[in-house]
C-alpha atoms as a PDB file:
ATOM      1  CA  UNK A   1     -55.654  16.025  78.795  1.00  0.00           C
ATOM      2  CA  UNK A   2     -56.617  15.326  75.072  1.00  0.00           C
ATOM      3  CA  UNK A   3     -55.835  11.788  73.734  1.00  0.00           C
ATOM      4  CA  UNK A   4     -53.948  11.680  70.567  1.00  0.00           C
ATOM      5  CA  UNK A   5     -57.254  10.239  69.148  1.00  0.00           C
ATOM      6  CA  UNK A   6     -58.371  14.177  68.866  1.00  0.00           C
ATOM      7  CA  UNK A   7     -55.335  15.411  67.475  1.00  0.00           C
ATOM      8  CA  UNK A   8     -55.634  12.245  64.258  1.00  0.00           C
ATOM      9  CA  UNK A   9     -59.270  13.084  63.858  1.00  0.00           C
ATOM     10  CA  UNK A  10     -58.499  17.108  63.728  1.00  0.00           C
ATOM     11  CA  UNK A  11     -55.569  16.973  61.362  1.00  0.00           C
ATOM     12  CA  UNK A  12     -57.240  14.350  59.251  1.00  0.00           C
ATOM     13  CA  UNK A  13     -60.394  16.886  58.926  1.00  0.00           C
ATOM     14  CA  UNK A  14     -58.276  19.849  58.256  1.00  0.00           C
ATOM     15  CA  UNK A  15     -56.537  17.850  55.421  1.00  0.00           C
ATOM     16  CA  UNK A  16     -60.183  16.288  53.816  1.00  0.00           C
ATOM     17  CA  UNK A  17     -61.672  20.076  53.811  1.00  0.00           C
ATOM     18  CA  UNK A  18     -58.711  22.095  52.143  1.00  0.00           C
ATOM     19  CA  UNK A  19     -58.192  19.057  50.132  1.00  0.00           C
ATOM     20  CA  UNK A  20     -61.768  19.407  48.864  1.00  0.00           C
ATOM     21  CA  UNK A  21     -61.535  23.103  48.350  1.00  0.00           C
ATOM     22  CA  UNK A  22     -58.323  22.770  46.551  1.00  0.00           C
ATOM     23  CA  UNK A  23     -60.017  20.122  44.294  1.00  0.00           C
ATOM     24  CA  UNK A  24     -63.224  22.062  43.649  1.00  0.00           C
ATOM     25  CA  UNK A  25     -60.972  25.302  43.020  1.00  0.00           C
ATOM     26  CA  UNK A  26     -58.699  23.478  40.308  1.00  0.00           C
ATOM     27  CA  UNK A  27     -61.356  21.389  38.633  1.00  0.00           C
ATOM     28  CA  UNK A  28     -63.992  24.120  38.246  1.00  0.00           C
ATOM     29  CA  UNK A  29     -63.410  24.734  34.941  1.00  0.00           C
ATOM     30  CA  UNK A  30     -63.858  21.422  33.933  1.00  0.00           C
ATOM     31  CA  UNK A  31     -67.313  21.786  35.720  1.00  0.00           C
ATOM     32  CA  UNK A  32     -66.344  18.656  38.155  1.00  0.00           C
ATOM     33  CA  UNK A  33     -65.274  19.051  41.569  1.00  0.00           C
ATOM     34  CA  UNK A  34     -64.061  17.053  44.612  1.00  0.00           C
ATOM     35  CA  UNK A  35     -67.091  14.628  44.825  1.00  0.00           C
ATOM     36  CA  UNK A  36     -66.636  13.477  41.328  1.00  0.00           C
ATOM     37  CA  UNK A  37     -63.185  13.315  40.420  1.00  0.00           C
ATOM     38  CA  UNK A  38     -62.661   9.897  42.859  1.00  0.00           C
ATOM     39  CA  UNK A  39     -64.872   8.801  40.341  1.00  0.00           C
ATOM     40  CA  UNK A  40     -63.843   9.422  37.177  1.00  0.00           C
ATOM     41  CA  UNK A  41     -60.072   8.517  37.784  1.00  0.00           C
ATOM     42  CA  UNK A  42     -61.419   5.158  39.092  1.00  0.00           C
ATOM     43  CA  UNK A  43     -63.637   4.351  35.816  1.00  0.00           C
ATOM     44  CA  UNK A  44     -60.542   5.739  33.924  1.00  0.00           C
ATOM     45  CA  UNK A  45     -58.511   3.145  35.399  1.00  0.00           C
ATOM     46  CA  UNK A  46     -60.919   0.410  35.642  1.00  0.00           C
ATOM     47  CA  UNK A  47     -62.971   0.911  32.172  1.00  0.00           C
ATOM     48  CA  UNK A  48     -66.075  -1.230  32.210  1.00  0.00           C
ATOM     49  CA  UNK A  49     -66.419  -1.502  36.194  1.00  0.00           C
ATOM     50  CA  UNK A  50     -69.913  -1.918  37.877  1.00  0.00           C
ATOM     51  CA  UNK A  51     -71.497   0.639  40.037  1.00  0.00           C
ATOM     52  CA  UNK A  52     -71.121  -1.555  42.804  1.00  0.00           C
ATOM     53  CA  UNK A  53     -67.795  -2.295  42.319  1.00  0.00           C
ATOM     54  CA  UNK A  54     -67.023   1.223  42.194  1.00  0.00           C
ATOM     55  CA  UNK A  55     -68.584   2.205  45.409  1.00  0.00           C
ATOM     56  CA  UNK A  56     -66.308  -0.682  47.202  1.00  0.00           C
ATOM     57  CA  UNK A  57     -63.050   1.027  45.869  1.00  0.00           C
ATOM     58  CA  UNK A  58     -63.567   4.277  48.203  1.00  0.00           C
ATOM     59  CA  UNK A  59     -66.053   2.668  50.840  1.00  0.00           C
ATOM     60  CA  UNK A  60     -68.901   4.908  49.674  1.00  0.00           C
ATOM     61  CA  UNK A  61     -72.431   3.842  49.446  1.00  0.00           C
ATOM     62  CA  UNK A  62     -74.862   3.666  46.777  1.00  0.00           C
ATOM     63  CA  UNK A  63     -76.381   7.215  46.750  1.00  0.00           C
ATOM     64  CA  UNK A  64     -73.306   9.179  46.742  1.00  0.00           C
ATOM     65  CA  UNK A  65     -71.685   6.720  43.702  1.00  0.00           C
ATOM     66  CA  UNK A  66     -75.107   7.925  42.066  1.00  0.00           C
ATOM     67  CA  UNK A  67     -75.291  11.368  42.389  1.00  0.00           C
ATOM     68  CA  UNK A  68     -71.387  11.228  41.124  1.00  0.00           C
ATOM     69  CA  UNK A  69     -72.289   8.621  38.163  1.00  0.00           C
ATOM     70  CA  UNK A  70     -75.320  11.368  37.097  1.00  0.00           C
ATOM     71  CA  UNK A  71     -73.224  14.263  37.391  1.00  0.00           C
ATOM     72  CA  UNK A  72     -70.771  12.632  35.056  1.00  0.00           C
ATOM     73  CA  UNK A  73     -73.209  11.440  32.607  1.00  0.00           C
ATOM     74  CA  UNK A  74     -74.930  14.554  32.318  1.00  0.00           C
ATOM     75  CA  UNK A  75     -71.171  16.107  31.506  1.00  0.00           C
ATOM     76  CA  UNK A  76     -70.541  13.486  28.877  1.00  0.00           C
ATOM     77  CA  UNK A  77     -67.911  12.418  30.742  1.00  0.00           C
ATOM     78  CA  UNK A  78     -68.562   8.372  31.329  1.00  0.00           C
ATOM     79  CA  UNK A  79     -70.896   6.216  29.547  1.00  0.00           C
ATOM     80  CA  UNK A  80     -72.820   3.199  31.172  1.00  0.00           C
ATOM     81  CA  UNK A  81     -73.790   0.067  29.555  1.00  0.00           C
ATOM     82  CA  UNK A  82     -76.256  -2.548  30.868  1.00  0.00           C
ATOM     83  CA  UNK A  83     -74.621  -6.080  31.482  1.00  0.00           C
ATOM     84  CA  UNK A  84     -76.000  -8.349  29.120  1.00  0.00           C
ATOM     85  CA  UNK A  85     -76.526 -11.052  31.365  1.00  0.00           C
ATOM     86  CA  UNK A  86     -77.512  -8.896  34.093  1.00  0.00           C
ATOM     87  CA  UNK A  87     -79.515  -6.129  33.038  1.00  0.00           C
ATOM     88  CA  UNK A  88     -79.334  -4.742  36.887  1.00  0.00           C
ATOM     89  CA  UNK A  89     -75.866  -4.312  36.870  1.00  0.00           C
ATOM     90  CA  UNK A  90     -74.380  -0.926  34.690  1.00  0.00           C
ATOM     91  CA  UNK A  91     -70.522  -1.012  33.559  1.00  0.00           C
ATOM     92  CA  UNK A  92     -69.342   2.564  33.351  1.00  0.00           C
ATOM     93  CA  UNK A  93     -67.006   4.111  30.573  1.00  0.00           C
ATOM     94  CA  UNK A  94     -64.911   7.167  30.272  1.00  0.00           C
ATOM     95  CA  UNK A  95     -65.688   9.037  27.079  1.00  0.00           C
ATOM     96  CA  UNK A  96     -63.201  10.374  24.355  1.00  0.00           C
ATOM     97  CA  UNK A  97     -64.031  14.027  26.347  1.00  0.00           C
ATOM     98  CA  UNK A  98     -62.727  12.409  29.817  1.00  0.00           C
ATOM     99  CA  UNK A  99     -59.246  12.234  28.386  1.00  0.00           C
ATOM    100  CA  UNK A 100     -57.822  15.588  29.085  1.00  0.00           C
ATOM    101  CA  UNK A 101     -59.895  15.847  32.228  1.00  0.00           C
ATOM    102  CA  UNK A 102     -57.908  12.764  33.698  1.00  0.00           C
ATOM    103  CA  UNK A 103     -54.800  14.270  32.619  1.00  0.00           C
ATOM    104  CA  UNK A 104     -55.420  17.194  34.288  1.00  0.00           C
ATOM    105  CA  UNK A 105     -56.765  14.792  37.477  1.00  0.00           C
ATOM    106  CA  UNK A 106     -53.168  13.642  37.565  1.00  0.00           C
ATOM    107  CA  UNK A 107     -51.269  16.656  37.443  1.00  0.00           C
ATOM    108  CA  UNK A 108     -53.573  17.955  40.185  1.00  0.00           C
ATOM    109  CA  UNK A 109     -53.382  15.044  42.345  1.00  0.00           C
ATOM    110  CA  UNK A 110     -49.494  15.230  42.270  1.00  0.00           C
ATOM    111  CA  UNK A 111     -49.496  18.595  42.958  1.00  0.00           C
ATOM    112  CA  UNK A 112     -51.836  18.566  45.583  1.00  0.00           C
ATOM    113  CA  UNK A 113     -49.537  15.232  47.049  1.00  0.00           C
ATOM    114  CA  UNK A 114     -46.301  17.706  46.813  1.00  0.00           C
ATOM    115  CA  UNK A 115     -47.995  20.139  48.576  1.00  0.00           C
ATOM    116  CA  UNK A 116     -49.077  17.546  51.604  1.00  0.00           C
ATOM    117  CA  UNK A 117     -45.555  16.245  51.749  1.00  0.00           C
ATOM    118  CA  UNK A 118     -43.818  19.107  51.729  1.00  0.00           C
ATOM    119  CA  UNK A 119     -40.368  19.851  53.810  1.00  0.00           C
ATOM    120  CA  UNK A 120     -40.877  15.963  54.178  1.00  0.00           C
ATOM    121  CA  UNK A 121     -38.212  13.079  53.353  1.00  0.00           C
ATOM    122  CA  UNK A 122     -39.166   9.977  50.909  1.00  0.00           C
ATOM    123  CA  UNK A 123     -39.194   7.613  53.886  1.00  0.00           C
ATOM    124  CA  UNK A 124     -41.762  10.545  56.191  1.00  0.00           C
ATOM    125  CA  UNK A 125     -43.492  10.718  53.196  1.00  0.00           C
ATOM    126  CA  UNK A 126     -43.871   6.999  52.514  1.00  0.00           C
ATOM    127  CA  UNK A 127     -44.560   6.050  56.247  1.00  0.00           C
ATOM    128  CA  UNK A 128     -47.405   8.982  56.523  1.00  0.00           C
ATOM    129  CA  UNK A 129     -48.800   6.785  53.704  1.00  0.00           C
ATOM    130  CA  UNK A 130     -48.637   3.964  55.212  1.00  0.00           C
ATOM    131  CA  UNK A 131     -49.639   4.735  58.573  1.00  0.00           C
ATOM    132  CA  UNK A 132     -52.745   6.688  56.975  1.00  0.00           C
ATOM    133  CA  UNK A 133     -53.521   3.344  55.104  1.00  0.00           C
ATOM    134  CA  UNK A 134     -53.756   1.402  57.943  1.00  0.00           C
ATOM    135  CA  UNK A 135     -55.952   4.570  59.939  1.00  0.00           C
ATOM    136  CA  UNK A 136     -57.976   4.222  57.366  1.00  0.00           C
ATOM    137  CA  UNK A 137     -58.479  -0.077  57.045  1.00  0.00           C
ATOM    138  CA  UNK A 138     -59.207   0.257  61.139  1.00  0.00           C
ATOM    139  CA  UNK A 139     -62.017   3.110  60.470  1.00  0.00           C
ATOM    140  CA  UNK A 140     -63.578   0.841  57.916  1.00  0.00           C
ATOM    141  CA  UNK A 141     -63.195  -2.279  59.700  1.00  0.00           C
ATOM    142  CA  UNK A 142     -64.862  -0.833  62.765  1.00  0.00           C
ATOM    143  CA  UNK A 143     -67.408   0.832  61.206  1.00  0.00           C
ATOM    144  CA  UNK A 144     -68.370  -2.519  59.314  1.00  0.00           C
ATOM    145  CA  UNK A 145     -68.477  -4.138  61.990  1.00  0.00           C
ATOM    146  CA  UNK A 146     -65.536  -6.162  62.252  1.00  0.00           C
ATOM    147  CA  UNK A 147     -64.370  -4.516  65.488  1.00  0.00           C
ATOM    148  CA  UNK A 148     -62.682  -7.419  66.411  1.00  0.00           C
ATOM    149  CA  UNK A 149     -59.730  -6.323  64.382  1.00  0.00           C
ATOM    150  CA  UNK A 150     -59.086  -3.198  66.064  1.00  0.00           C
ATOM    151  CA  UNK A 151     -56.704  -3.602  68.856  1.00  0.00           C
ATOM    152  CA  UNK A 152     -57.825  -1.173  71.797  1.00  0.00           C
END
């Protein structure tokens, strides 16, 4: 018999892919897709954050913050600016041309959220958030090391 551990794992891959493709589908014309749009809201919200910082918000590591930080530049999307008191640390921008982008971000992500939560009550809707929060805290915590906090 399969332990529910399969069935979170499957459903929570099925959800990441056709999340990515409907991402990459609705942001094409903008010339972004999944990878970077994590990004851009993020710098959008957080205007003059540090790569570093950045990467901690969504648990990615430095390469893949990066690639998405390059793609954007090239796009004219963000700006960075070396720290003056630390010239190895880069505070990234949005531009003026990021504006309607993020908009657009928005109205995708709250479509795509309808979508997910669909046929679903507020409180089914609020407690798959919740409960997908705290998957998602254990994952990290284990995988950092901190196993200790995951109750087996």
């Amino acid at each position: 018999m399969r332990s529910s551990a399969y069935f979170f794992t499957k459903f929570t891959s099925i959800i990441y892919r056709l999340g990515n493709r409907y991402y990459d589908r609705e942001l094409a014309r903008h010339q972004i897709g999944c990878g970077q749009q994590f990004f851009l809201l993020r710098i959008y919200e957080n205007e003059g954050i540090s790569m570093y910082d950045l990467a901690k918000t969504g648990y990615y590591d430095k390469g893949t913050v990066t690639r998405a930080i390059q793609k954007l530049e090239e796009l004219s999307l963000i700006r960075c600016q070396v720290d003056e008191a630390d010239r190895r640390i880069r505070h990234l921008y949005t531009t003026p041309a990021a504006r309607p982008i993020v908009e657009n971000l928005y109205e995708t992500r709250q479509k795509w959220n309808r979508i997910l939560t669909s046929g679903m009550t507020e409180q089914e809707a609020d407690e798959a958030q919740r409960l997908l929060g705290k998957m998602a805290e254990n994952a990290y915590n284990y995988v950092n090391g901190q196993e200790e906090h995951v109750h087996e």
